[in-house]
C-alpha atoms as a PDB file:
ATOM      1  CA  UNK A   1     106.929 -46.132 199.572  1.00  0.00           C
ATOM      2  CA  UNK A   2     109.229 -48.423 197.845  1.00  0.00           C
ATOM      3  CA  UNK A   3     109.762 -47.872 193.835  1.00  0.00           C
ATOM      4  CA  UNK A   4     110.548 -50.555 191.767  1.00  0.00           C
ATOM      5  CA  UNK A   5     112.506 -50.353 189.054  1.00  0.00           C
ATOM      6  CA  UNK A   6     112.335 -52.221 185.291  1.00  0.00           C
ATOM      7  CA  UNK A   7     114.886 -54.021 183.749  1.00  0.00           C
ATOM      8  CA  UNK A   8     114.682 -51.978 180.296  1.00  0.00           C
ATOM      9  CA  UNK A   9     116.973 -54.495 178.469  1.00  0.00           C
ATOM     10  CA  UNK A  10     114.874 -57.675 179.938  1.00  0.00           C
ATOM     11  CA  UNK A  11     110.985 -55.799 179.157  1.00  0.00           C
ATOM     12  CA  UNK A  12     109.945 -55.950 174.869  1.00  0.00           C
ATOM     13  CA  UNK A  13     108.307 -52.578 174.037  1.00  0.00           C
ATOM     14  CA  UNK A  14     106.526 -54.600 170.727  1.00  0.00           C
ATOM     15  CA  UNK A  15     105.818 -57.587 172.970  1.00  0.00           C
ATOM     16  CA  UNK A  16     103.570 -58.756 170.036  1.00  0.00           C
ATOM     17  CA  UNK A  17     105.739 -57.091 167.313  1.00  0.00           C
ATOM     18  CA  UNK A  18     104.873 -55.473 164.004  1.00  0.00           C
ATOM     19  CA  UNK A  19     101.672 -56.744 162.614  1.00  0.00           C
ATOM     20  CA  UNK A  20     102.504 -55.052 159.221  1.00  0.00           C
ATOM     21  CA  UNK A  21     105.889 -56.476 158.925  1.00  0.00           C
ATOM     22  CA  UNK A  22     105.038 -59.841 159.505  1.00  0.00           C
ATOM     23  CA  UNK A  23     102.252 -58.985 156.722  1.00  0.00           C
ATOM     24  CA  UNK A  24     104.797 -58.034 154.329  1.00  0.00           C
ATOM     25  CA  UNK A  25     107.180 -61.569 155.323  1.00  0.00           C
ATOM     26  CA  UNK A  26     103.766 -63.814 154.682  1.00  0.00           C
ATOM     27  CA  UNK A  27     103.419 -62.199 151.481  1.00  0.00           C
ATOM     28  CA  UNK A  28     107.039 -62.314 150.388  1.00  0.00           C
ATOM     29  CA  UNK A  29     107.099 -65.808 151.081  1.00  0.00           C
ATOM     30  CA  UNK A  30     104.075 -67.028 149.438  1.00  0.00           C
ATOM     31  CA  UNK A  31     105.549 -64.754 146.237  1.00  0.00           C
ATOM     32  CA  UNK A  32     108.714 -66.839 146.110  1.00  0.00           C
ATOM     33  CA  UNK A  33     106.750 -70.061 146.709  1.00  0.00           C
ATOM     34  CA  UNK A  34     104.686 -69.193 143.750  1.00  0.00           C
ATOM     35  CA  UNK A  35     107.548 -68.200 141.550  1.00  0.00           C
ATOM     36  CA  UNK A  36     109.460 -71.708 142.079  1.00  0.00           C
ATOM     37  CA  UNK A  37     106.573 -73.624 141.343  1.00  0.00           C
ATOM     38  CA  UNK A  38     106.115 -71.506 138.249  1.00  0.00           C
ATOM     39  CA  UNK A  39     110.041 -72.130 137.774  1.00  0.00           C
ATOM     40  CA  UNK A  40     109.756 -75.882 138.351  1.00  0.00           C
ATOM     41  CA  UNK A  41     107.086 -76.828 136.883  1.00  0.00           C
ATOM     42  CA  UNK A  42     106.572 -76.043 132.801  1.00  0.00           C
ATOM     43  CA  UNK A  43     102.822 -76.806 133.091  1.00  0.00           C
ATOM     44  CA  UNK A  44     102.279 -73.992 136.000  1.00  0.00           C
ATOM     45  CA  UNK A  45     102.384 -71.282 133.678  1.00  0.00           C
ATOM     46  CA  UNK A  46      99.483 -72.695 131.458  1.00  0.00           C
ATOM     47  CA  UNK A  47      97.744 -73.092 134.699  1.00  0.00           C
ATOM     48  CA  UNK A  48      97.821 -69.719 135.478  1.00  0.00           C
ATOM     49  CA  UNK A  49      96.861 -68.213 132.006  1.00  0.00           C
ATOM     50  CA  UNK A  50      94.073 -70.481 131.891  1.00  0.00           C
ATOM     51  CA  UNK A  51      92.743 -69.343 135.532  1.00  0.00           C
ATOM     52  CA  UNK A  52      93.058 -65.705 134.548  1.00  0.00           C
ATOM     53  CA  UNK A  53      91.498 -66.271 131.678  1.00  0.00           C
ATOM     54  CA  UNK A  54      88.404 -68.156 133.225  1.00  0.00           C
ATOM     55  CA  UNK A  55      88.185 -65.249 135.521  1.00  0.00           C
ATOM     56  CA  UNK A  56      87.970 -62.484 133.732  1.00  0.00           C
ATOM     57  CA  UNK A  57      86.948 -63.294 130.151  1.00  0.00           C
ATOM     58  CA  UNK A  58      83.567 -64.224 129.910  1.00  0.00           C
ATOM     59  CA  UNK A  59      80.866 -64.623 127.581  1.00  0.00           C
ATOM     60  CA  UNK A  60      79.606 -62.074 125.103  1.00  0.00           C
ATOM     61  CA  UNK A  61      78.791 -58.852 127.177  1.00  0.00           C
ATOM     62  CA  UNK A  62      74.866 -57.550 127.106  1.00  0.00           C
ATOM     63  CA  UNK A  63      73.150 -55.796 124.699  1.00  0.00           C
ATOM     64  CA  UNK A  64      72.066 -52.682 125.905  1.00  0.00           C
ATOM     65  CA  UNK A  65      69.075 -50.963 124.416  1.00  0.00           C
ATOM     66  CA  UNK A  66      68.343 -47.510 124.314  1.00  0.00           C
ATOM     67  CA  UNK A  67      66.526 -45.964 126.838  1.00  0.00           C
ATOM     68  CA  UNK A  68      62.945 -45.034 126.463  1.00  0.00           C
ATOM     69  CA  UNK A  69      61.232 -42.469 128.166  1.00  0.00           C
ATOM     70  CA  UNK A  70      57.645 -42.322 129.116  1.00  0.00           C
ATOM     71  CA  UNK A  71      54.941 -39.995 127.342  1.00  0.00           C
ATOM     72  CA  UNK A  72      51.808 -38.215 128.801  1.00  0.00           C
ATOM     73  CA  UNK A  73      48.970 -40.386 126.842  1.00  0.00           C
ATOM     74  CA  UNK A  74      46.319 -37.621 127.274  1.00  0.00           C
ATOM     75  CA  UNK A  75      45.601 -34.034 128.140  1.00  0.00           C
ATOM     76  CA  UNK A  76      46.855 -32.924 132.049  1.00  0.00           C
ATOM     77  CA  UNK A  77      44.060 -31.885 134.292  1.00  0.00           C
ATOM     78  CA  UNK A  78      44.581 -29.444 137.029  1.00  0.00           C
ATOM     79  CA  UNK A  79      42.348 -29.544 140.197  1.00  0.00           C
ATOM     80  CA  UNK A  80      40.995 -26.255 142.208  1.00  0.00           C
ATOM     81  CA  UNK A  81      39.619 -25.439 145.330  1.00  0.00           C
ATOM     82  CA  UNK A  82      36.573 -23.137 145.388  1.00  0.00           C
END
C-alpha cells in the first residue's frame, strides 16, 4: 500500500475563506462609499433626512376607541336531562 503524502504549504484549509469576513469588508466598503458621497456632495445630506423622514413619519396615527364588551340581553337558561 503506497501512502501519499500532502503538500501542507501548497493545500488552503479555507479554500472558500471566511464568509463573515468578507461580510464585514462589503459592508465597510459600502459605509465609506456612502460617507464620501455624503462628503462630496452638499445636497446628499438633505437627501437622506428627507428619505428617513418619508419612512418613518407618517400621517396622523389611529384613533383608538375603547373597547366594548358584550352583555347577556336576556335571562340564561339551563337545560336538563330527565
Amino acid at each position: 500500500m503506497q501512502q501519499h503524502q500532502r503538500n501542507r504549504g501548497s493545500v488552503s484549509r479555507h479554500p472558500h475563506g471566511n464568509a463573515g469576513t468578507i461580510l464585514l469588508v462589503v459592508h465597510g466598503v459600502l459605509l465609506l462609499l456612502l460617507a464620501g458621497v455624503v462628503l462630496c456632495s452638499p445636497h446628499a445630506g438633505e437627501w437622506i433626512s428627507e428619505t428617513a423622514q418619508a419612512e418613518f413619519v407618517g400621517a396622523e396615527p389611529p384613533v383608538i376607541s375603547p373597547t366594548q364588551f358584550a352583555q347577556p340581553v336576556g335571562d340564561m337558561w339551563t337545560a336538563t336531562v330527565h
